[in-house]
Protein backbone atom coordinates (compact mmCIF):
# COMPACT_ATOMS: atom_id res chain seq x y z
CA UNK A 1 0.00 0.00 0.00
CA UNK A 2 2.68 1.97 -0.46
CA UNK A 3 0.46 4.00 -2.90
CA UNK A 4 -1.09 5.85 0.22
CA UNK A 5 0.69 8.50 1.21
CA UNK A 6 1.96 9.87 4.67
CA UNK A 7 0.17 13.12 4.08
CA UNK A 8 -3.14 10.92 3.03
CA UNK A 9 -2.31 8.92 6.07
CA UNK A 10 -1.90 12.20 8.43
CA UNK A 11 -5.03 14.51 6.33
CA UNK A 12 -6.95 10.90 7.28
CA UNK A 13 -5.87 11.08 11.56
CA UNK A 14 -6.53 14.85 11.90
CA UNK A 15 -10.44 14.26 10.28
CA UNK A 16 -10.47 11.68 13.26
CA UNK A 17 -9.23 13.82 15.90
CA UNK A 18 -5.66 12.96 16.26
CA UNK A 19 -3.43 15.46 17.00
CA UNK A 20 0.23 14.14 16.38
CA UNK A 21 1.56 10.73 14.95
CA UNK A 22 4.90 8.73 14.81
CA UNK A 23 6.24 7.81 12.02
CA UNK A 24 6.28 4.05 13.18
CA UNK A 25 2.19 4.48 13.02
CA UNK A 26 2.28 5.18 9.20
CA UNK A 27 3.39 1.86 7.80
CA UNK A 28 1.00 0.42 10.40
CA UNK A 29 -1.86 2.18 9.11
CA UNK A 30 -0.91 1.33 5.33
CA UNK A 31 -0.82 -2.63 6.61
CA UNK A 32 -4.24 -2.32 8.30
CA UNK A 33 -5.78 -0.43 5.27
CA UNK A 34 -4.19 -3.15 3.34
CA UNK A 35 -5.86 -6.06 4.96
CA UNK A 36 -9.21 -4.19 5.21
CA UNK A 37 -9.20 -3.04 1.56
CA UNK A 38 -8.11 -6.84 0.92
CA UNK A 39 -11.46 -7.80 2.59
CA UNK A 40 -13.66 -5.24 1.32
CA UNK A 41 -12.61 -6.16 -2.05
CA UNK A 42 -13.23 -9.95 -1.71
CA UNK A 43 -16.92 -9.08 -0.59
CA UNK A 44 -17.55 -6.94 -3.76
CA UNK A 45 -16.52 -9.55 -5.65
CA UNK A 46 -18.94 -12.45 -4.05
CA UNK A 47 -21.95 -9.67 -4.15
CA UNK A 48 -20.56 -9.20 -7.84
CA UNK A 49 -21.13 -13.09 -8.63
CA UNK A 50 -24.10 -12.93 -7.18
CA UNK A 51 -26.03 -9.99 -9.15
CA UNK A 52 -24.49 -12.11 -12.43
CA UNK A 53 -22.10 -9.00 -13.72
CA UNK A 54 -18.80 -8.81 -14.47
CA UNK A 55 -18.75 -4.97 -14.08
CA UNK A 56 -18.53 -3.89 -10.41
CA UNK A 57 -21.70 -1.50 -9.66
CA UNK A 58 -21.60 1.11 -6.53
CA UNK A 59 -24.73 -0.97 -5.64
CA UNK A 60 -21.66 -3.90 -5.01
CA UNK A 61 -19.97 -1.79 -3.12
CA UNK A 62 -22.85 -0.57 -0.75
CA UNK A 63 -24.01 -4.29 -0.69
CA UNK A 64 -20.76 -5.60 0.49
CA UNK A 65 -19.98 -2.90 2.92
CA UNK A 66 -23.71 -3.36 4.42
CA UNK A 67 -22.69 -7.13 4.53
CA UNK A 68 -19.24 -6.77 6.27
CA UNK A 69 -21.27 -4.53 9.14
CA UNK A 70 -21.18 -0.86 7.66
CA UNK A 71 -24.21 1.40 7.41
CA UNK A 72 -23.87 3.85 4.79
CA UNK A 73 -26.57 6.59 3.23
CA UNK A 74 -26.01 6.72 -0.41
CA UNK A 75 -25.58 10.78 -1.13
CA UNK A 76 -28.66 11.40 -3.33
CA UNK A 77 -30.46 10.50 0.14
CA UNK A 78 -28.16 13.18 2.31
CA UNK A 79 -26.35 15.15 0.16
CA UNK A 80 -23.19 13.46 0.55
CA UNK A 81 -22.00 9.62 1.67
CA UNK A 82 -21.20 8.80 5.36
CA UNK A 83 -20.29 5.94 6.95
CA UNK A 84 -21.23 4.32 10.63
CA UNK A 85 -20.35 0.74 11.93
């Protein structure tokens, strides 16, 4: 994940509240977001199967995210897309 970068990483920990961060943290993060991205993707691709498409649909992605325990309001509904567990 070495795509992600530390200012993406640090822009990401001040939205959440965080005030100051080691370096040590970053590569941590990009590992977690790694392995969660991992899973995310292998439950688009199941929900994918199962609609009987080979293009991935944002209805995939809400479907798979509902599945793996996240509650999200598409942004027609609220003006913009947020996410809860």
């Amino acid at each position: 994940m070495e795509g992600i970068s530390k200012p993406s990483i640090t822009r990401l920990a001040r939205k959440a509240g965080i005030k100051s961060m080691s370096d040590d943290c970053i590569t941590t993060i990009r590992n977690i977001i790694g392995i969660e991205l991992s899973k995310v993707i292998d439950s688009i691709l199941v929900v994918n199967e199962q609609h009987n498409t080979k293009t991935i649909m944002c209805d995939d992605v809400f479907d798979a995210l509902r599945l793996k325990g996240y509650t999200l309001a598409k942004s027609e509904q609220f003006g913009k897309t947020t996410c809860s567990r």
